[in-house]
C-alpha atoms as a PDB file:
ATOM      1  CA  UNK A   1    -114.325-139.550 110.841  1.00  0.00           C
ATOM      2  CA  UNK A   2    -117.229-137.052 111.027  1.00  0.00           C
ATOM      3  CA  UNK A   3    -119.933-139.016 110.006  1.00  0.00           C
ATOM      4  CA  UNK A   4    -118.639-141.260 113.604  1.00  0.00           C
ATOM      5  CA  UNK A   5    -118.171-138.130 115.582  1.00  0.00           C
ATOM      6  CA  UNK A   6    -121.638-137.117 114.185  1.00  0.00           C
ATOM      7  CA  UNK A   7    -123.205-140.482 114.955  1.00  0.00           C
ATOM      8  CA  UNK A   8    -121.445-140.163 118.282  1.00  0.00           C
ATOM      9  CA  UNK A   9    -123.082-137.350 119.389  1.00  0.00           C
ATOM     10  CA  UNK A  10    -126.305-138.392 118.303  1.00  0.00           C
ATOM     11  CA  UNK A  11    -126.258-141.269 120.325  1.00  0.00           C
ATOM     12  CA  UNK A  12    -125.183-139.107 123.609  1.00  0.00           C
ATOM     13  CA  UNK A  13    -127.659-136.330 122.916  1.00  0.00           C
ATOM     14  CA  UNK A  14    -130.267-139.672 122.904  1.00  0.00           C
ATOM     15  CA  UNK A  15    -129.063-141.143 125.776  1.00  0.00           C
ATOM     16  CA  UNK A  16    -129.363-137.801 127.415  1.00  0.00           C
ATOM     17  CA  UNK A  17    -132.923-137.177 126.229  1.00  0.00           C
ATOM     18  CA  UNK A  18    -134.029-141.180 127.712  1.00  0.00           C
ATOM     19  CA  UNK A  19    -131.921-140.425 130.926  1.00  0.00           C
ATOM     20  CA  UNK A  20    -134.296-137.027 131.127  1.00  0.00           C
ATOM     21  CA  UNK A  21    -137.386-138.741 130.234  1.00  0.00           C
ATOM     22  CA  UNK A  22    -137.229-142.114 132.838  1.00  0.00           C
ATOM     23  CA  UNK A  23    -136.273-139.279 135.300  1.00  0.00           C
ATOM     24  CA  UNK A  24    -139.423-137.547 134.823  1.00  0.00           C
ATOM     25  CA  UNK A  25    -141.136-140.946 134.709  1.00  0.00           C
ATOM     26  CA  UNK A  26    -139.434-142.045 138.021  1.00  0.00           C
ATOM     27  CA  UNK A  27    -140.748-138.632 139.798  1.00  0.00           C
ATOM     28  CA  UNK A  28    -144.331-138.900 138.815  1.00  0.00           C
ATOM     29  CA  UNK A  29    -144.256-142.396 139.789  1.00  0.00           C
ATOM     30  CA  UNK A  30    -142.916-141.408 143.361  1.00  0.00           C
ATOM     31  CA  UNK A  31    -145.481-138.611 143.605  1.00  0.00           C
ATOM     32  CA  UNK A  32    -149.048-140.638 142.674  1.00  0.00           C
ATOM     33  CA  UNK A  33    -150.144-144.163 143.091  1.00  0.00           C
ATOM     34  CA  UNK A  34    -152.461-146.246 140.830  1.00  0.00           C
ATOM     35  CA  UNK A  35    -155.252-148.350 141.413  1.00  0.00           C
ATOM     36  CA  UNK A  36    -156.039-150.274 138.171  1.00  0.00           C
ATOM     37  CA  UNK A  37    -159.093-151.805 136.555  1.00  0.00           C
ATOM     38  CA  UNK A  38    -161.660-150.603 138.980  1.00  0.00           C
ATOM     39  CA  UNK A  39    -165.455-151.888 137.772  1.00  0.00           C
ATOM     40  CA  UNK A  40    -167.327-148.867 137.832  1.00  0.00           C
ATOM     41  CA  UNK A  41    -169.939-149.971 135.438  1.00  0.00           C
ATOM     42  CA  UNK A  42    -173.016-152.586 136.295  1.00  0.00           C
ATOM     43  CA  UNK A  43    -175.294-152.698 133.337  1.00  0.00           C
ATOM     44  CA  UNK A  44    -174.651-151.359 129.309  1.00  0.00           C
ATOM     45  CA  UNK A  45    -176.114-151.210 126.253  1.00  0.00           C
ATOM     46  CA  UNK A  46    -173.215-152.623 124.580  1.00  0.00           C
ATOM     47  CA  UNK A  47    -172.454-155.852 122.856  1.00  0.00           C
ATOM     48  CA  UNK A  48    -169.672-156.793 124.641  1.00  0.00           C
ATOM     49  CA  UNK A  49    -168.970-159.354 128.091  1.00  0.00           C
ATOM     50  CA  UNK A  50    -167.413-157.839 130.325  1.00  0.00           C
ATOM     51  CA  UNK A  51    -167.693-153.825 131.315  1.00  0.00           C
ATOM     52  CA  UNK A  52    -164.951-151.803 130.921  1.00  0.00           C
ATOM     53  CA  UNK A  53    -162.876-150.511 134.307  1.00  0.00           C
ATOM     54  CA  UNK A  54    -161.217-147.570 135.454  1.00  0.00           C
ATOM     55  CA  UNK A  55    -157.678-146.071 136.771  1.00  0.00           C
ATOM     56  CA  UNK A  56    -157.011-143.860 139.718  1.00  0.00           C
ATOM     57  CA  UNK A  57    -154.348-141.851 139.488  1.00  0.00           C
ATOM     58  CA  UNK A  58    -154.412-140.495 143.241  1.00  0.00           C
ATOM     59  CA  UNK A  59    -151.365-138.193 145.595  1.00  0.00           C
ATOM     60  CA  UNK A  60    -149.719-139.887 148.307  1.00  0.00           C
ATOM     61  CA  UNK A  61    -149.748-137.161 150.571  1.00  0.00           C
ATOM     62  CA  UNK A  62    -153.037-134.681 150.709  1.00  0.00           C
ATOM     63  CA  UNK A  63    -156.740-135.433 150.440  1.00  0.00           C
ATOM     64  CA  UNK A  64    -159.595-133.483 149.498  1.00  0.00           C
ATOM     65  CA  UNK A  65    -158.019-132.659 146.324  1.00  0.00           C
ATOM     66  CA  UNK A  66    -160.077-131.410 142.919  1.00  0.00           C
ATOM     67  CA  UNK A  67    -160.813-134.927 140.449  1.00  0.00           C
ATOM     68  CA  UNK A  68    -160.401-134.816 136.814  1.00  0.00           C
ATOM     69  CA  UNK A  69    -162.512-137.445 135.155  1.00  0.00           C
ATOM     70  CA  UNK A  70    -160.360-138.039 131.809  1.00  0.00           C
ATOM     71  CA  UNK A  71    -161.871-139.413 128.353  1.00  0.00           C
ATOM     72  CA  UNK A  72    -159.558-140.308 125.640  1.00  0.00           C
ATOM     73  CA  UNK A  73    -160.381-139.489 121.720  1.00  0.00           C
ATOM     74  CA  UNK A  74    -159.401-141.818 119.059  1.00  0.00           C
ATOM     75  CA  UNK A  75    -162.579-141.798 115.957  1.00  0.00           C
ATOM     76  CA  UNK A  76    -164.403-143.300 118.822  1.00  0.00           C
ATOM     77  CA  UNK A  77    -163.593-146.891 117.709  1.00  0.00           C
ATOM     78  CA  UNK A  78    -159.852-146.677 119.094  1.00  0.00           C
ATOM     79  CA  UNK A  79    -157.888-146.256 122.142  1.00  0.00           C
ATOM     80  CA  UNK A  80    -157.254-147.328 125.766  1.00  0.00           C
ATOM     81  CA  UNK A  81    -156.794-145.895 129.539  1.00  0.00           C
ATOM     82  CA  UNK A  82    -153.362-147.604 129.885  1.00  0.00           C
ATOM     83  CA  UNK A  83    -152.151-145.157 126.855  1.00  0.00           C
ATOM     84  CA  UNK A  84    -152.562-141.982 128.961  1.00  0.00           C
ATOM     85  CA  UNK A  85    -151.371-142.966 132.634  1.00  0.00           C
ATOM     86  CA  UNK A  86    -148.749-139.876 132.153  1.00  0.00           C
ATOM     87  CA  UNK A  87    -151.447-137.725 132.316  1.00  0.00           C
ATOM     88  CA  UNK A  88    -153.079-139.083 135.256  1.00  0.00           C
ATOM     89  CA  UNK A  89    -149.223-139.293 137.202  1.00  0.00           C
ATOM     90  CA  UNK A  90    -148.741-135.516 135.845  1.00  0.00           C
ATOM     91  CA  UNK A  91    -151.801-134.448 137.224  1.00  0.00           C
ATOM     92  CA  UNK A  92    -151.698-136.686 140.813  1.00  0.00           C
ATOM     93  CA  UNK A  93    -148.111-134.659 141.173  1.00  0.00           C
ATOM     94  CA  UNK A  94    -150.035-131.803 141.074  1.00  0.00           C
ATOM     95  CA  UNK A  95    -152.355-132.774 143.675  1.00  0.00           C
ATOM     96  CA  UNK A  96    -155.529-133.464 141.321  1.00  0.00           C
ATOM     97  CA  UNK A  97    -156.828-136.618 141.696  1.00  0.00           C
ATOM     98  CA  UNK A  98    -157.090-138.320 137.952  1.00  0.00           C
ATOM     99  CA  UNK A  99    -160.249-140.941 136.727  1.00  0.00           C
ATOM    100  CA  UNK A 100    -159.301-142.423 133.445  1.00  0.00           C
ATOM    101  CA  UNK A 101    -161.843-145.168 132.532  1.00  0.00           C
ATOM    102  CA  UNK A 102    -162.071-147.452 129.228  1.00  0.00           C
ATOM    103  CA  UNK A 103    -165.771-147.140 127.368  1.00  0.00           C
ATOM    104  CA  UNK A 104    -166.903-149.384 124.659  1.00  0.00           C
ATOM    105  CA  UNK A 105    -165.865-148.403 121.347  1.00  0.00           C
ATOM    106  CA  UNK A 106    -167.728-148.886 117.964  1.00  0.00           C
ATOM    107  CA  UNK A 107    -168.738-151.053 116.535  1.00  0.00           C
ATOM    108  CA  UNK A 108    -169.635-152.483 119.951  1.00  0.00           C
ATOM    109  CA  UNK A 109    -171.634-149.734 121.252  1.00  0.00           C
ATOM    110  CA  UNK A 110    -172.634-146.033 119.764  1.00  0.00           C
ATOM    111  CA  UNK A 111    -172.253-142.490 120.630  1.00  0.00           C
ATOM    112  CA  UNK A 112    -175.469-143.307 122.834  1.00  0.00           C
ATOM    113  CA  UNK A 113    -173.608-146.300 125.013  1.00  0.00           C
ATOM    114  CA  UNK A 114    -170.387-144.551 125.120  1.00  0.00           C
ATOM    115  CA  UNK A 115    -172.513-141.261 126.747  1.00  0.00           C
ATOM    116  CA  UNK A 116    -173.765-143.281 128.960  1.00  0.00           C
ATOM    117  CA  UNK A 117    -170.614-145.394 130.303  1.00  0.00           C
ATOM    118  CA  UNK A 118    -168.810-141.863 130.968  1.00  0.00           C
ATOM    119  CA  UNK A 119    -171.685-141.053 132.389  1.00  0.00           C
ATOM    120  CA  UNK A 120    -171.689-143.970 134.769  1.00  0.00           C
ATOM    121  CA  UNK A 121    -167.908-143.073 135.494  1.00  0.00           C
ATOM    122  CA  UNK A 122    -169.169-139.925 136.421  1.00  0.00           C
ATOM    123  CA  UNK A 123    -171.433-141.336 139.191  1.00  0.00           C
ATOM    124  CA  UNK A 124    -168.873-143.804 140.480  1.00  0.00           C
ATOM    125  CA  UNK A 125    -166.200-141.176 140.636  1.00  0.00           C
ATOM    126  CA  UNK A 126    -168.576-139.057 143.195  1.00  0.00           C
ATOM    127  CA  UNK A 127    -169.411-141.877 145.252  1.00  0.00           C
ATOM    128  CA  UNK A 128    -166.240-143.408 145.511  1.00  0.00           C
ATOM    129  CA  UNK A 129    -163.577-140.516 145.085  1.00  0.00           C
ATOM    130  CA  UNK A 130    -162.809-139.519 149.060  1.00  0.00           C
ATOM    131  CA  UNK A 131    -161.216-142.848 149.366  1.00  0.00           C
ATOM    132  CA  UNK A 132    -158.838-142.369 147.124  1.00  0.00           C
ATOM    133  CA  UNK A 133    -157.960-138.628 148.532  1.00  0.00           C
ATOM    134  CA  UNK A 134    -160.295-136.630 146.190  1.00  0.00           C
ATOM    135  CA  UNK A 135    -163.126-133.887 146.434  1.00  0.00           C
ATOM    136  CA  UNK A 136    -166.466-135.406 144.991  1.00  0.00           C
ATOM    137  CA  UNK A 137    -167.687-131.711 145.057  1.00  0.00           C
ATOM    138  CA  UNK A 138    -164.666-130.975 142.844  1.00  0.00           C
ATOM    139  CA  UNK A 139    -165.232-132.746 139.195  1.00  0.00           C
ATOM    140  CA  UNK A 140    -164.285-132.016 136.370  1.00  0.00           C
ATOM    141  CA  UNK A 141    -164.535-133.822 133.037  1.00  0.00           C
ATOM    142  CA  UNK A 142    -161.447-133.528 130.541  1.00  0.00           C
ATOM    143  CA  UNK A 143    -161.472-135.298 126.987  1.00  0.00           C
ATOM    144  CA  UNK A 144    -159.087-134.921 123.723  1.00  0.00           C
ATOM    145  CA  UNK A 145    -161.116-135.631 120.347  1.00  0.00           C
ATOM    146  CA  UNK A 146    -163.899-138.038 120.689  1.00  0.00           C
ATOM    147  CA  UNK A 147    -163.218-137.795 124.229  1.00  0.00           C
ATOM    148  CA  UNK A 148    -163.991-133.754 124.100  1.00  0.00           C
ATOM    149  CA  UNK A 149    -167.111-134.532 122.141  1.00  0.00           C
ATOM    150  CA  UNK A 150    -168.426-137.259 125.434  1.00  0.00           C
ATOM    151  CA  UNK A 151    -167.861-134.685 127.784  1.00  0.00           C
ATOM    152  CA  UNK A 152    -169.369-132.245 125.795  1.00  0.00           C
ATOM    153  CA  UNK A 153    -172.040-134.590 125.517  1.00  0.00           C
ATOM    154  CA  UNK A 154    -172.693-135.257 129.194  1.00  0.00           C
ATOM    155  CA  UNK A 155    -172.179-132.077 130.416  1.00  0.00           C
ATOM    156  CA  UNK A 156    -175.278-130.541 127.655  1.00  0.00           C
ATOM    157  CA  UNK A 157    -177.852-133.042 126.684  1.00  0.00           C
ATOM    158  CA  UNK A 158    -179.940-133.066 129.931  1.00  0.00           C
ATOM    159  CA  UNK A 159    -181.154-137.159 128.780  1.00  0.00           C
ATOM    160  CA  UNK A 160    -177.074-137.935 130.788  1.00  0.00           C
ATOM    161  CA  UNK A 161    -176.417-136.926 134.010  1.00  0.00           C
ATOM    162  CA  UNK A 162    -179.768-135.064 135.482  1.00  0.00           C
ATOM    163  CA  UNK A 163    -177.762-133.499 138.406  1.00  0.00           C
ATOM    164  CA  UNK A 164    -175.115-131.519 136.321  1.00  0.00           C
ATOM    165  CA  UNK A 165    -174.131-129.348 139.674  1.00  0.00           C
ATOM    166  CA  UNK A 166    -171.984-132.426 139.830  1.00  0.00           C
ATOM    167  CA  UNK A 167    -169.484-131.060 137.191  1.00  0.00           C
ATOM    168  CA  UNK A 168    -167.373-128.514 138.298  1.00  0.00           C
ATOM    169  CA  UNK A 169    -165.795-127.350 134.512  1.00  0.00           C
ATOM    170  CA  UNK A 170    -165.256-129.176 131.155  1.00  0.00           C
ATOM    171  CA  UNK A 171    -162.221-128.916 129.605  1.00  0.00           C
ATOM    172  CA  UNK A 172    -162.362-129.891 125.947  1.00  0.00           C
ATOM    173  CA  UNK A 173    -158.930-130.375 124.212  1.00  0.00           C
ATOM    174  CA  UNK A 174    -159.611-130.385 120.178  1.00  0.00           C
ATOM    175  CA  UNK A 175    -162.600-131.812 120.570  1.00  0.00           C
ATOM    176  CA  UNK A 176    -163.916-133.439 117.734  1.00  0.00           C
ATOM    177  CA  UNK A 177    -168.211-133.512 116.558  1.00  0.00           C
ATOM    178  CA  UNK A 178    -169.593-130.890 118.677  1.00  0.00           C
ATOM    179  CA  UNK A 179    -171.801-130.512 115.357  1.00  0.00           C
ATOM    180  CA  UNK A 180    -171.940-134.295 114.062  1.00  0.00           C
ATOM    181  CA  UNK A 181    -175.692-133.178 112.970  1.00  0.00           C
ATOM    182  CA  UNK A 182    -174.269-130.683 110.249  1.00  0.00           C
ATOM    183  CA  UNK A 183    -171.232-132.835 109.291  1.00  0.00           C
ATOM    184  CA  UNK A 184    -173.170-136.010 108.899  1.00  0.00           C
ATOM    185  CA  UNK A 185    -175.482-134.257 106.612  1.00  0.00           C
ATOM    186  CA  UNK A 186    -172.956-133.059 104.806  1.00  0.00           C
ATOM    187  CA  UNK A 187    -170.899-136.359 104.777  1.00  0.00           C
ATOM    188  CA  UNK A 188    -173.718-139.695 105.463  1.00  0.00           C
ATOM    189  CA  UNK A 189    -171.687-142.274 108.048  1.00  0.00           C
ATOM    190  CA  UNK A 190    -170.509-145.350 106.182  1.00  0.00           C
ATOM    191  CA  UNK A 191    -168.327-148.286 107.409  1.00  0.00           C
ATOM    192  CA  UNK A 192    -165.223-146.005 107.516  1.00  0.00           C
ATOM    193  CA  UNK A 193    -164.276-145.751 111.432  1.00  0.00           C
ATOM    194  CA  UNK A 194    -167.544-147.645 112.083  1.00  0.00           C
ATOM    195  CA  UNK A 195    -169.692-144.646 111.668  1.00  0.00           C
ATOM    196  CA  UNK A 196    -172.401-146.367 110.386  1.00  0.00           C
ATOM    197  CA  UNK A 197    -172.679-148.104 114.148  1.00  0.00           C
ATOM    198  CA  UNK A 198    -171.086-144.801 116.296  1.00  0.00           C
ATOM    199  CA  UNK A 199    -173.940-142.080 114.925  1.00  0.00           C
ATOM    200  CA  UNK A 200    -176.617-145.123 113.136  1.00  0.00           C
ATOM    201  CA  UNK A 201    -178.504-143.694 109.739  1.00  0.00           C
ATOM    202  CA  UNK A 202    -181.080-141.668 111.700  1.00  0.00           C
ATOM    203  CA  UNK A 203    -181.090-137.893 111.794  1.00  0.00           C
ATOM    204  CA  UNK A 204    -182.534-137.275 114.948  1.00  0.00           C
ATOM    205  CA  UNK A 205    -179.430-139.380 116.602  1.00  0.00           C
ATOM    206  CA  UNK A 206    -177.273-137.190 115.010  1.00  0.00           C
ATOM    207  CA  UNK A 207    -178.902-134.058 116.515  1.00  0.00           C
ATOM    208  CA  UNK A 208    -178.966-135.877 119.941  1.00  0.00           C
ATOM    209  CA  UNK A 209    -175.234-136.715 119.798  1.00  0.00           C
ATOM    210  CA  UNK A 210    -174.162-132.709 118.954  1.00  0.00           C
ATOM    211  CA  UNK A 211    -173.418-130.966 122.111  1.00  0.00           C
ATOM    212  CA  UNK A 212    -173.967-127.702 119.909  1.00  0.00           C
ATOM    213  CA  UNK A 213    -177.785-128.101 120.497  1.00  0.00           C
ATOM    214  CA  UNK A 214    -177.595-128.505 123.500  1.00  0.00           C
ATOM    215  CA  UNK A 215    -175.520-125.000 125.187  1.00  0.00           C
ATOM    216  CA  UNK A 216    -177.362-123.146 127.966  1.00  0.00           C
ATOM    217  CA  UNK A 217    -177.156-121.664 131.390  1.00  0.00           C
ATOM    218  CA  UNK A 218    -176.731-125.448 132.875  1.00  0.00           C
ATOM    219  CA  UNK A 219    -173.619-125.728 131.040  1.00  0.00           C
ATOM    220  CA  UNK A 220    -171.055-126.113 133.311  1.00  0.00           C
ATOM    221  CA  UNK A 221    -167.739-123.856 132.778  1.00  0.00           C
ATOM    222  CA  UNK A 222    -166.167-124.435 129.628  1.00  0.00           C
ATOM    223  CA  UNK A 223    -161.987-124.199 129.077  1.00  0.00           C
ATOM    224  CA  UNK A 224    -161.302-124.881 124.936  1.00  0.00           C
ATOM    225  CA  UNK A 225    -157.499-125.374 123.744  1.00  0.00           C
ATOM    226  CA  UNK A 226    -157.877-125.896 119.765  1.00  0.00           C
ATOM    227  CA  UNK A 227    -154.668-126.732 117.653  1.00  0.00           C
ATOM    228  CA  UNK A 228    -154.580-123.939 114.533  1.00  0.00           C
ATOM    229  CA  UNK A 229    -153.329-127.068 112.240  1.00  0.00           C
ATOM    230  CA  UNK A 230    -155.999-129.842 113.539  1.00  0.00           C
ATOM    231  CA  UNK A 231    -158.635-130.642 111.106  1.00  0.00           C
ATOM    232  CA  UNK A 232    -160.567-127.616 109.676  1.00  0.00           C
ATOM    233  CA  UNK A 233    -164.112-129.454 110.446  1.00  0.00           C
ATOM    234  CA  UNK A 234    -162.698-129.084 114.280  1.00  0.00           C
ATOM    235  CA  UNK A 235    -161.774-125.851 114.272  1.00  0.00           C
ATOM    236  CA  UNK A 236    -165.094-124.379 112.421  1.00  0.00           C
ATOM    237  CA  UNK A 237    -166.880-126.621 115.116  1.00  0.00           C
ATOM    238  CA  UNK A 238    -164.846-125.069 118.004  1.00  0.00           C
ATOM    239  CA  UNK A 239    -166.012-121.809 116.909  1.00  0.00           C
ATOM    240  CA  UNK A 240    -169.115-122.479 116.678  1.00  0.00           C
ATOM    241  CA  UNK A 241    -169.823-123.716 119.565  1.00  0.00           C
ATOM    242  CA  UNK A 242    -168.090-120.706 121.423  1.00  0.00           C
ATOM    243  CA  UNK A 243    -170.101-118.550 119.800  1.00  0.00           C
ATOM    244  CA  UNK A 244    -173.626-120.237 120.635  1.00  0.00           C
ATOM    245  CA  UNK A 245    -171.769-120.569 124.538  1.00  0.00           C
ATOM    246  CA  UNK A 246    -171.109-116.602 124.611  1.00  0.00           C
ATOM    247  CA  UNK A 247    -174.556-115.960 125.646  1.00  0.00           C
ATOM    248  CA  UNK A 248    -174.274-118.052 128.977  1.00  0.00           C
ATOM    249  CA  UNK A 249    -170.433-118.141 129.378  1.00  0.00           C
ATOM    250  CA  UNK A 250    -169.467-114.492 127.409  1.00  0.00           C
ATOM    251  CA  UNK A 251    -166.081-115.027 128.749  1.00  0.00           C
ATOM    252  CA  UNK A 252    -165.559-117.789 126.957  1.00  0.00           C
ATOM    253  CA  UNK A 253    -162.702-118.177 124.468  1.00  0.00           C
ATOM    254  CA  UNK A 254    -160.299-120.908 122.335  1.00  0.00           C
ATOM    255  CA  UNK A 255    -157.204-120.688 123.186  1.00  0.00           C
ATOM    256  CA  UNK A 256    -155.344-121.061 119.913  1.00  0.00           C
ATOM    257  CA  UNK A 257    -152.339-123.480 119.599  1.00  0.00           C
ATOM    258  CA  UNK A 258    -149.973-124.078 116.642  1.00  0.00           C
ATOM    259  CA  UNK A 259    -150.350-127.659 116.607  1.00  0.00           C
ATOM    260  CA  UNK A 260    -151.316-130.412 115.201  1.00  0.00           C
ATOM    261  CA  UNK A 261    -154.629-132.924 116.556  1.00  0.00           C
ATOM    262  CA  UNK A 262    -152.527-135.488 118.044  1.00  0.00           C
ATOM    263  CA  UNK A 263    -149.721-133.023 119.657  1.00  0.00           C
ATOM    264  CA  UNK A 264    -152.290-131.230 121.342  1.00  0.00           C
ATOM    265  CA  UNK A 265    -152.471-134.580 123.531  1.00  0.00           C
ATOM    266  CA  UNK A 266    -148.775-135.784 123.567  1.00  0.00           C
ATOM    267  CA  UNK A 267    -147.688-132.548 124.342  1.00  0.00           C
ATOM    268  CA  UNK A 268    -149.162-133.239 128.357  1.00  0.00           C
ATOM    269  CA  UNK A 269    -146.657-136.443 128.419  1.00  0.00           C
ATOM    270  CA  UNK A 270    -144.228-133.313 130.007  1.00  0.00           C
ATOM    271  CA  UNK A 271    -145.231-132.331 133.642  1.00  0.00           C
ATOM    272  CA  UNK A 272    -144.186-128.708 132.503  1.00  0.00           C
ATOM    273  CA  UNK A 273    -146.162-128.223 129.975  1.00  0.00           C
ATOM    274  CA  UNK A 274    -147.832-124.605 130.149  1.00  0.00           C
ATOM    275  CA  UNK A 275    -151.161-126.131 129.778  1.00  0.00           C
ATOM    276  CA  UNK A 276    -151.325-128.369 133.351  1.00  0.00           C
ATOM    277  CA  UNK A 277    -150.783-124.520 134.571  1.00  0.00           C
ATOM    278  CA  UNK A 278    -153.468-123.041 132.636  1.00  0.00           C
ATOM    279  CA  UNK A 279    -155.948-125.563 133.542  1.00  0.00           C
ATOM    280  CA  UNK A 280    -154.788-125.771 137.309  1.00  0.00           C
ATOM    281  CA  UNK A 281    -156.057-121.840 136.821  1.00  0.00           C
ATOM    282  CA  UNK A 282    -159.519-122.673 135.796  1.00  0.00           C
ATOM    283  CA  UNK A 283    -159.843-125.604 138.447  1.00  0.00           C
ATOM    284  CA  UNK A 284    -159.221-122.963 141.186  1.00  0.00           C
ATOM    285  CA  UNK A 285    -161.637-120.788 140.065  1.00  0.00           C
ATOM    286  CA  UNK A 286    -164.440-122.832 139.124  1.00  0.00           C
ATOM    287  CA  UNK A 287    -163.768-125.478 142.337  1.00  0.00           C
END
């Protein structure tokens, strides 16, 4: 009898939980509307034959509203826009407009390609952005993982994006390689995760991929959330590369969460999470 009363109330509690959750879903829908697969991209260095498109995540109701340009991680060989639409619905309900383009993974393109195709989503999203209710003087580039380490990319190495005024803000959540010039040397790229394609065998790619090198006063503002229980060779980087930003940013700073690498990007499936608050903050400011 209490194993079915137990089983009972398991079942409610979960019906509870999925009546919560399509709730939420329903309300962000209401709030934002999508335009899907948008070609933002006419010429790549990648082996592939077609270009990869873009979402728009924009409000229904106001317009000049701040854009965040959002790259996803995933080894850089994995992942897909249509994974993180709750981020761009979270954000529209919020009134920030939300880019979330595809980019060629490995072993169809490298870290080179992939800079290059966000940077291209960069360009499209200022010329095209005020028709789908955004600011194209208010961008800002947000990535998780491999996604942190583009952004990171693009908004240092002065070879992408020559006009970085365009960026507003970065905001790098656990991102991964800021320093793939020490790691690699440390641990050579082999087939695993296609890194033999993503970084190639030669050094001075490696140096050109790290963001690390590239920190100074045309970096545009910097916000860093790092999980305390992501991988230790993100955490040292993270540090790292605070510490080298000090002298252009000093107010710089990680802030510290107990999580794990992929909870620090689930966690934004909830519209409350204390984060969209935190980085609403630094938007305002840096707008």
């Amino acid at each position: 009898m209490m194993n079915k009363l137990t089983t009972s109330i398991h079942i409610q509690f979960f019906l509870k939980v999925l009546t919560v959750v399509f709730y939420i879903l329903f309300l962000s829908s209401c709030a934002s509307k999508k335009t899907s697969d948008v070609s933002y991209i006419k010429d790549s260095k990648a082996l592939v034959t077609s270009f990869p498109e873009l979402d728009v995540y924009k409000t229904r109701k106001s317009k000049d509203n701040p854009v965040v340009i959002f790259i996803h991680g995933g080894y850089w060989n994995e992942g897909k826009k249509e994974i993180y639409g709750f981020l761009g619905r979270n954000f529209a309900k919020k009134d920030v407009v939300t880019v979330i383009p595809n980019y060629t993974l490995s072993p169809n393109g490298s870290y080179d390609t992939m800079a290059e195709e966000v940077t291209a989503a960069i360009k499209w999203t200022y010329e095209n952005i005020e028709k789908y209710n955004g600011n194209p003087d208010q961008i800002f580039l947000m990535g998780h993982s491999a996604g942190g380490h583009l952004i990171a990319l693009v908004g240092t190495n002065p070879k992408y994006l020559k006009n970085k005024d365009i960026i507003k803000g970065l905001i790098l959540n656990d991102a991964a390689g800021l320093d793939m010039y020490s790691y690699l040397k440390k641990y050579p790229p082999t087939k695993d995760h296609n890194y033999d394609v993503t970084w190639t065998s030669k050094e001075e790619n490696w140096k050109d991929a790290s963001p690390i090198y590239f920190v100074s006063e045309k970096t545009p503002p910097i916000f860093m959330i790092t999980g305390t229980k992501t991988f230790p060779s993100i955490i040292s980087q993270n540090k790292e590369f605070v510490e080298k930003l000090h002298k252009f940013q000093p107010s710089v700073h990680i802030n510290f969460q107990e999580k794990k690498h992929i909870p620090m990007m689930s966690q934004f499936f909830w519209p409350w999470n204390k984060n969209y608050k935190e980085i609403l903050k630094f938007i305002d400011v840096n707008k």
